[in-house]
N, C-alpha and C. Protein backbone atom coordinates (compact mmCIF):
# COMPACT_ATOMS: atom_id res chain seq x y z
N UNK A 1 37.28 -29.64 36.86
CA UNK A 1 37.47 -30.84 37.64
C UNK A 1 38.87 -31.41 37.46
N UNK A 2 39.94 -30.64 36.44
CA UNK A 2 41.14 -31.25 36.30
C UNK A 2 42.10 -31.45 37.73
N UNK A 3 41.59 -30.05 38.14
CA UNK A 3 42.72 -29.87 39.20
C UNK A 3 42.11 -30.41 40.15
N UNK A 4 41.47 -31.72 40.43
CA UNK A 4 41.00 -31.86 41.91
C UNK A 4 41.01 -33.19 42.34
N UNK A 5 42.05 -33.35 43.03
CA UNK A 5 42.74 -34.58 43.56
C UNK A 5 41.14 -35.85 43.73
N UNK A 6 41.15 -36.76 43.44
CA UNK A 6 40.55 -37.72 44.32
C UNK A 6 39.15 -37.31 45.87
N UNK A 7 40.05 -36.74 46.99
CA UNK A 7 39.83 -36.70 48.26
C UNK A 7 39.17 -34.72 48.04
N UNK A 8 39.66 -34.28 46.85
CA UNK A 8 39.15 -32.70 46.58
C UNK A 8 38.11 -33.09 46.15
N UNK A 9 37.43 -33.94 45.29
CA UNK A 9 36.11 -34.35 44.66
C UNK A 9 34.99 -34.76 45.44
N UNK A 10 35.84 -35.28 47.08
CA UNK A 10 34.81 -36.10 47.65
C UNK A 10 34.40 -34.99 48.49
N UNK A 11 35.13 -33.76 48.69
CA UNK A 11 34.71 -32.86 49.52
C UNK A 11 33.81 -31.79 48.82
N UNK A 12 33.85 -31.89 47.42
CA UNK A 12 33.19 -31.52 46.36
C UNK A 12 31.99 -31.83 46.78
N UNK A 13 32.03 -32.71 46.71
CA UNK A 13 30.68 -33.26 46.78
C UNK A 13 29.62 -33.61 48.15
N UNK A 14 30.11 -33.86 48.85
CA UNK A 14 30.20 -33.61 50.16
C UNK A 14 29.41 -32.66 50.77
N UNK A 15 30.19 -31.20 49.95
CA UNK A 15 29.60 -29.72 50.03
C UNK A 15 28.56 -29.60 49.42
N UNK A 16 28.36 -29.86 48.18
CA UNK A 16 27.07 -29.62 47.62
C UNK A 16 25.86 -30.63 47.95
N UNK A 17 26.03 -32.01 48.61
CA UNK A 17 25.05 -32.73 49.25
C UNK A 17 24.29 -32.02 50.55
N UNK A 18 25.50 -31.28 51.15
CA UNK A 18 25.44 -30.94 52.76
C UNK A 18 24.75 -29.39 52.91
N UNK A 19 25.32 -28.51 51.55
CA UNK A 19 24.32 -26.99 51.79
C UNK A 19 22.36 -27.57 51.18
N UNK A 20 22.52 -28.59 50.07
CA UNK A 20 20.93 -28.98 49.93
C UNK A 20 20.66 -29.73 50.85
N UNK A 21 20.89 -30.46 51.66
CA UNK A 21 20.47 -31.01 53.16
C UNK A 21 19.85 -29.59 54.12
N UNK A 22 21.04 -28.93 53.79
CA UNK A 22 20.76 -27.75 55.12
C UNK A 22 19.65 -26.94 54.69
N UNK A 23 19.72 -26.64 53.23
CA UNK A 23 18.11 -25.79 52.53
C UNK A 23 16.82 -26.83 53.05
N UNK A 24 17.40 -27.65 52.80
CA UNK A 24 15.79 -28.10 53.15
C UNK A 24 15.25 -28.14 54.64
N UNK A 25 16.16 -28.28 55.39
CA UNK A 25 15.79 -27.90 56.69
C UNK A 25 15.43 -26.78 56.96
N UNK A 26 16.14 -25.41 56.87
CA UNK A 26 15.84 -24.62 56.78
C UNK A 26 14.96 -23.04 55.98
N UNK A 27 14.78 -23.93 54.60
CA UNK A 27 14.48 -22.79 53.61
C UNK A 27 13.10 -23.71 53.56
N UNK A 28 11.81 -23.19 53.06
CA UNK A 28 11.03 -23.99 52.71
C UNK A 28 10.37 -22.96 51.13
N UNK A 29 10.53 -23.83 50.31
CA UNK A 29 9.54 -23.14 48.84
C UNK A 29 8.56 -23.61 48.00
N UNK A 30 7.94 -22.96 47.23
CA UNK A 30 6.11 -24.01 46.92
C UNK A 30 7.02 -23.35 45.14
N UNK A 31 6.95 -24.67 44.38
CA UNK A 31 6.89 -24.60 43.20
C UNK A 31 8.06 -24.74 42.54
N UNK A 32 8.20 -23.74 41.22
CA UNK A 32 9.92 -23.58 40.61
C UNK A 32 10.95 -22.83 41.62
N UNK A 33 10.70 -22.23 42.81
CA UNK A 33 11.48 -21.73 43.50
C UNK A 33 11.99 -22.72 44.69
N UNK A 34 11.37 -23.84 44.56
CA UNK A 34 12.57 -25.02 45.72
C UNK A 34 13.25 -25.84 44.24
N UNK A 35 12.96 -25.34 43.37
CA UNK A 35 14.34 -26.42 42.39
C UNK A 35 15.38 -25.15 41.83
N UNK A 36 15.01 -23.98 41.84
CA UNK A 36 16.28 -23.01 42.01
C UNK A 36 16.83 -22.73 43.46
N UNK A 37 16.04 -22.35 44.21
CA UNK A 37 17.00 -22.78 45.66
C UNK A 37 17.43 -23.93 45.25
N UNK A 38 17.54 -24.87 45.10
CA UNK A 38 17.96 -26.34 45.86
C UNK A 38 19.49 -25.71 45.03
N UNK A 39 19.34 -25.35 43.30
CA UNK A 39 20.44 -25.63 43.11
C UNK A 39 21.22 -24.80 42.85
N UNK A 40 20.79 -23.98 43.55
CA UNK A 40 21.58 -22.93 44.08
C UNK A 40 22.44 -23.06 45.21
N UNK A 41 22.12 -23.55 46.35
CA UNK A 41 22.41 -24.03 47.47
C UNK A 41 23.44 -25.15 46.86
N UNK A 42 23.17 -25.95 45.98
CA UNK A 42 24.35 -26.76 45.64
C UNK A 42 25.24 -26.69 44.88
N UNK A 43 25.28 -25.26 44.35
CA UNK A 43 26.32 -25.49 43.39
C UNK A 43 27.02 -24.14 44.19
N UNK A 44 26.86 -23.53 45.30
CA UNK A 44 27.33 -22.89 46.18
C UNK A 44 27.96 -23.80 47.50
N UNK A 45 27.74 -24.57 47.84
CA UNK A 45 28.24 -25.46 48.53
C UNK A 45 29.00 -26.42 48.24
N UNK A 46 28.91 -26.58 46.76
CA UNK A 46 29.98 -27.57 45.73
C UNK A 46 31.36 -26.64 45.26
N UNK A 47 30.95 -25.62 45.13
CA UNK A 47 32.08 -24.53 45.04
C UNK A 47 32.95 -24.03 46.47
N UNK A 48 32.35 -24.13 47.63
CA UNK A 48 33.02 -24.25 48.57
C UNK A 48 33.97 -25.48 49.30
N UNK A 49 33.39 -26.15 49.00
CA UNK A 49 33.85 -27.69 48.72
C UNK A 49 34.97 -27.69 47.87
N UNK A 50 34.80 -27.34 47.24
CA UNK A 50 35.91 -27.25 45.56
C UNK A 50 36.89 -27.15 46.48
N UNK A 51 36.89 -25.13 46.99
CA UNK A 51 37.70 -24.46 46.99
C UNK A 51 39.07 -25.08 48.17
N UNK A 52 37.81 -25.44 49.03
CA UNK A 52 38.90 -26.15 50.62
C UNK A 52 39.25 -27.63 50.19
N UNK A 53 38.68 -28.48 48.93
CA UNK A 53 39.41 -29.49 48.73
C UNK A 53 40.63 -29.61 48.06
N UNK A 54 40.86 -28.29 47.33
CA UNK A 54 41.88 -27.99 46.35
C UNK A 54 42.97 -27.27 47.28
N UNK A 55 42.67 -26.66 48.49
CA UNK A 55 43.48 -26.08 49.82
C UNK A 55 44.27 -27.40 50.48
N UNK A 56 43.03 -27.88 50.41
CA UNK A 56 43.78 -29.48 51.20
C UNK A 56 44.53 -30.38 50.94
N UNK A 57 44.01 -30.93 49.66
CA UNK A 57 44.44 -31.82 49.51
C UNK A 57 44.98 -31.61 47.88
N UNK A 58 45.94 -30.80 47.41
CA UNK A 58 46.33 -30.13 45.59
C UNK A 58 46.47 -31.59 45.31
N UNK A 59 46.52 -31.53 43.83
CA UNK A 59 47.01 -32.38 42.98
C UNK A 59 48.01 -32.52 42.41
N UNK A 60 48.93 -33.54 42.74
CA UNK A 60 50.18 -33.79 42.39
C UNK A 60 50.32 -33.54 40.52
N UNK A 61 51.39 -32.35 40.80
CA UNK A 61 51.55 -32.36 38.70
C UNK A 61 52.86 -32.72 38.70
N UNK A 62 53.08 -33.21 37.35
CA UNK A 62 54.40 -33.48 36.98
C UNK A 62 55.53 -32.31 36.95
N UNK A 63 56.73 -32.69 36.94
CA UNK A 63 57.88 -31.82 37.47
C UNK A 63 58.52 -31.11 35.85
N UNK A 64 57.88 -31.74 34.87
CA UNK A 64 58.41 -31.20 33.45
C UNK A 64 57.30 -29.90 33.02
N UNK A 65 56.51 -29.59 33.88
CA UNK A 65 55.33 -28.29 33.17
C UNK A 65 55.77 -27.51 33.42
């Protein structure tokens, strides 16, 4: 989470709210298999999120590293 600007976090998150929104519409499971889907789906959608918030919007580092 070092490298992720502000506006990279919110898309972070964003992503992983928005692929468990979309499982549940679409995936349906009876038991321990809708709390591994779910977070599966979110920590795959939080990682995509990551990736295009850190594309978008980098985090300013200092000019002495």
């Amino acid at each position: 989470m070092n490298r992720l600007s502000l506006p990279a976090i919110a898309i972070f998150l964003l992503g992983a709210i928005g692929a468990t929104f979309l499982k549940d519409n679409f995936l349906r499971f009876e038991g321990p298999a809708e709390f591994m889907a779910s977070a599966a789906a979110g920590a795959t959608g939080g990682l995509i999120g990551a990736i295009i918030g850190m594309i978008l919007f980098p985090k300013k580092r200092p000019n002495d590293e």
